[in-house]
C-alpha atoms as a PDB file:
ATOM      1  CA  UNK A   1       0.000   0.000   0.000  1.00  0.00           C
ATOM      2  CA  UNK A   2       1.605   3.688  -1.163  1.00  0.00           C
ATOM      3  CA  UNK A   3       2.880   5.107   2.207  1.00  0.00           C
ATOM      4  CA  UNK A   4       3.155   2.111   4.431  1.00  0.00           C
ATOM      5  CA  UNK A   5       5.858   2.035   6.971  1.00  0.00           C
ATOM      6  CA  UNK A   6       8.108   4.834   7.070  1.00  0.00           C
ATOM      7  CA  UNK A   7       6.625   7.496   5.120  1.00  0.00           C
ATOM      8  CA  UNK A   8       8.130   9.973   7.335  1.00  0.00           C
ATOM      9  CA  UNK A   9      11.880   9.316   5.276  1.00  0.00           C
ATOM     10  CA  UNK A  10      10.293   8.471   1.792  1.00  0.00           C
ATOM     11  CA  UNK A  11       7.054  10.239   0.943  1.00  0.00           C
ATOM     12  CA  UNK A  12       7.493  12.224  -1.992  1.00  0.00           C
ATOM     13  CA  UNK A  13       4.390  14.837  -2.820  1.00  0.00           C
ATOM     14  CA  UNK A  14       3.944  17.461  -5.787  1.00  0.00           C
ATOM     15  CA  UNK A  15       1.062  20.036  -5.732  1.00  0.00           C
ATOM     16  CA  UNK A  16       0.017  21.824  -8.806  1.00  0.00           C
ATOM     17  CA  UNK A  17      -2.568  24.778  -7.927  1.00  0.00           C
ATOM     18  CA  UNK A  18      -3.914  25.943 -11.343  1.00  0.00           C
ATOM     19  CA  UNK A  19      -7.316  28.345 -12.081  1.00  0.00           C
ATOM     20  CA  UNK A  20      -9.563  28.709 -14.795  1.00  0.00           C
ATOM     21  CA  UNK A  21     -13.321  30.527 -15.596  1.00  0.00           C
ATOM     22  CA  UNK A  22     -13.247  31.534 -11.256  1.00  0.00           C
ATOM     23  CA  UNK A  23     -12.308  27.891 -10.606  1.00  0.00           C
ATOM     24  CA  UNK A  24      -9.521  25.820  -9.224  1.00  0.00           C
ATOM     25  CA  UNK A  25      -8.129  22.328  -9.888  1.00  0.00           C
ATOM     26  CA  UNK A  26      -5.184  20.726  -7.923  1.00  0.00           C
ATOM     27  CA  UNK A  27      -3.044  18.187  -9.649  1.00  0.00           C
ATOM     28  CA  UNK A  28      -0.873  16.211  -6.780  1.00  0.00           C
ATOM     29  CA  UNK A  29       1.787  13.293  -7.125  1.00  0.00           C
ATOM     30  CA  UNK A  30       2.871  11.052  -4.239  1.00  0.00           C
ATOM     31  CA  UNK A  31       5.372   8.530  -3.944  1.00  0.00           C
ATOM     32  CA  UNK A  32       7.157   6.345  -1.547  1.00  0.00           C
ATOM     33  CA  UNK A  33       9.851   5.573  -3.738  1.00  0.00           C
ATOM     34  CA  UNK A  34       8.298   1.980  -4.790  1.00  0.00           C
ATOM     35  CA  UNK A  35       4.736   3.244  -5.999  1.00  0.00           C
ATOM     36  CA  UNK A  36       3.517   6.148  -6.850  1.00  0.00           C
ATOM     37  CA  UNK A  37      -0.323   7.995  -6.656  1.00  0.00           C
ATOM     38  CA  UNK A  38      -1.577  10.478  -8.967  1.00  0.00           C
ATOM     39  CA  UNK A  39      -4.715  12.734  -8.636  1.00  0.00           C
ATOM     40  CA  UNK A  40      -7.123  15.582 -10.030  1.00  0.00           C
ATOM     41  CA  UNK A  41      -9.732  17.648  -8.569  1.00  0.00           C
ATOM     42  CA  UNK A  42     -11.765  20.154 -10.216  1.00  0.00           C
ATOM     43  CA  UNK A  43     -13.356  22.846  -8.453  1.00  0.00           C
ATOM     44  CA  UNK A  44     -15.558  24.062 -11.127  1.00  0.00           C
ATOM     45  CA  UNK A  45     -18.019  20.586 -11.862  1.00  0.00           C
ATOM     46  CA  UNK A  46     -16.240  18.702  -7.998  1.00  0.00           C
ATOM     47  CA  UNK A  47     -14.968  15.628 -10.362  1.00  0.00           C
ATOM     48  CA  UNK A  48     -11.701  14.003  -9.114  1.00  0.00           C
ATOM     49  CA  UNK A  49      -9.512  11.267 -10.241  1.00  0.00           C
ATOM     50  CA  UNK A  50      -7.168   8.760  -8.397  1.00  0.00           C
ATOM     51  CA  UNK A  51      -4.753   6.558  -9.822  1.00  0.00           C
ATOM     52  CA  UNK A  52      -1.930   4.292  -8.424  1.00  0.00           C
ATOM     53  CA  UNK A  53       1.327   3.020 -10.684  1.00  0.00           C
ATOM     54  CA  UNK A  54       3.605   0.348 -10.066  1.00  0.00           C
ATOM     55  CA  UNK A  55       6.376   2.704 -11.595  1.00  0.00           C
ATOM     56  CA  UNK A  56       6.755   5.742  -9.999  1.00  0.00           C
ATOM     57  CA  UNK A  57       8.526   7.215 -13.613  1.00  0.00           C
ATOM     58  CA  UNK A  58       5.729   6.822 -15.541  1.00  0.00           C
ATOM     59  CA  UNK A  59       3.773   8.451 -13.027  1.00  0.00           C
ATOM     60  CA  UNK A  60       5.418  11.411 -12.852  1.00  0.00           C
ATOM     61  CA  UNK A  61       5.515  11.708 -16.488  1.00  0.00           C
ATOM     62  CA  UNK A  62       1.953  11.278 -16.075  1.00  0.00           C
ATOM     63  CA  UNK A  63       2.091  13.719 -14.039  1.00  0.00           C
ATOM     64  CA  UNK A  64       3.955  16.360 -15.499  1.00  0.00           C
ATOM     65  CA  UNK A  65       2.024  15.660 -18.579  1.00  0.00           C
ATOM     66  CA  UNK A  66      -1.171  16.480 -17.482  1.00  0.00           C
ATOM     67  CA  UNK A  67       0.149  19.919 -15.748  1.00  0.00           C
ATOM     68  CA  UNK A  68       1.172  21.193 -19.767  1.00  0.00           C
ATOM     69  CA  UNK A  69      -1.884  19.936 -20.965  1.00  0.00           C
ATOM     70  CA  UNK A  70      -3.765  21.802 -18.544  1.00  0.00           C
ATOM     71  CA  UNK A  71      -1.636  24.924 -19.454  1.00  0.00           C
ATOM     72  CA  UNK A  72      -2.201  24.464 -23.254  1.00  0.00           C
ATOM     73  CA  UNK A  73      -6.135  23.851 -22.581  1.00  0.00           C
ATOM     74  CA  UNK A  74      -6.177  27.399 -20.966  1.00  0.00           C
ATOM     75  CA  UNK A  75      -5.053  26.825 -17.318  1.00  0.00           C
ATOM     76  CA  UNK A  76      -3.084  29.391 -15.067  1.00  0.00           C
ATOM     77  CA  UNK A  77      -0.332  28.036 -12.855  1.00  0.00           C
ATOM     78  CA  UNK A  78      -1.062  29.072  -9.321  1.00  0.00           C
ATOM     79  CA  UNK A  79       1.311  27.285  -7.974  1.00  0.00           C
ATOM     80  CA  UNK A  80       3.430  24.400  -8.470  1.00  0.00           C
ATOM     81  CA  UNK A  81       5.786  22.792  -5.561  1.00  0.00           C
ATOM     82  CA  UNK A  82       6.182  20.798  -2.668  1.00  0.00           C
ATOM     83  CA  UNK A  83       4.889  21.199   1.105  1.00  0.00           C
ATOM     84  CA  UNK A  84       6.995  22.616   3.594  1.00  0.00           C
ATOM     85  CA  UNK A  85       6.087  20.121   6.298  1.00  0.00           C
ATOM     86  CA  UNK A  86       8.816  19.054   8.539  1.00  0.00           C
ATOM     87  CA  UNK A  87       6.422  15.221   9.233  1.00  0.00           C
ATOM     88  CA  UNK A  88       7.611  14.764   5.394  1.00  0.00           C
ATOM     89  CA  UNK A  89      10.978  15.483   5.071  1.00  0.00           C
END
C-alpha cells in the first residue's frame, strides 16, 4: 500500500494549484519511492480522479504531462511545488 511504513523518510508529494473561468483544480503526485499515486480535482463541476502506478517514472511523467496539458487547454499556474512540512521530510 503507497505510504506504508516509514513514510516519514520516503514520501514524496507534488502540488500543482492551477485556475480557470473563477475555478480551481489541484493536480498532486505522491510517492514512496516503490509506488507512486496520482490525482485531479476540479473545483468548477467537484470531479476528481485517483490513480496508483507500479512505476513511480511513468507516473510522474503522467504527471507532469497532465500539468502542460492543462496549461495548453487554458489553465493558469497558481502554484506548483512541494509542502513545507517538517512530518515529510
Amino acid at each position: 500500500m503507497l505510504g506504508k511504513g516509514r513514510l516519514r523518510e520516503k514520501m514524496k508529494i507534488i502540488t500543482t494549484i492551477l485556475e480557470k473561468d473563477g475555478g480551481f483544480g489541484v493536480l498532486g503526485y505522491f510517492s514512496d519511492g516503490k509506488m507512486a499515486l496520482t490525482a485531479s480535482y476540479d473545483t468548477r463541476n467537484g470531479t476528481s480522479n485517483a490513480k496508483q502506478h507500479e512505476n513511480v517514472f511513468k507516473a510522474l511523467t503522467e504527471y507532469n504531462d497532465a500539468v502542460r496539458i492543462s496549461i495548453e487547454r487554458g489553465w493558469t499556474l497558481a502554484f506548483r511545488g512541494q509542502p513545507n512540512n517538517p512530518l515529510l521530510s
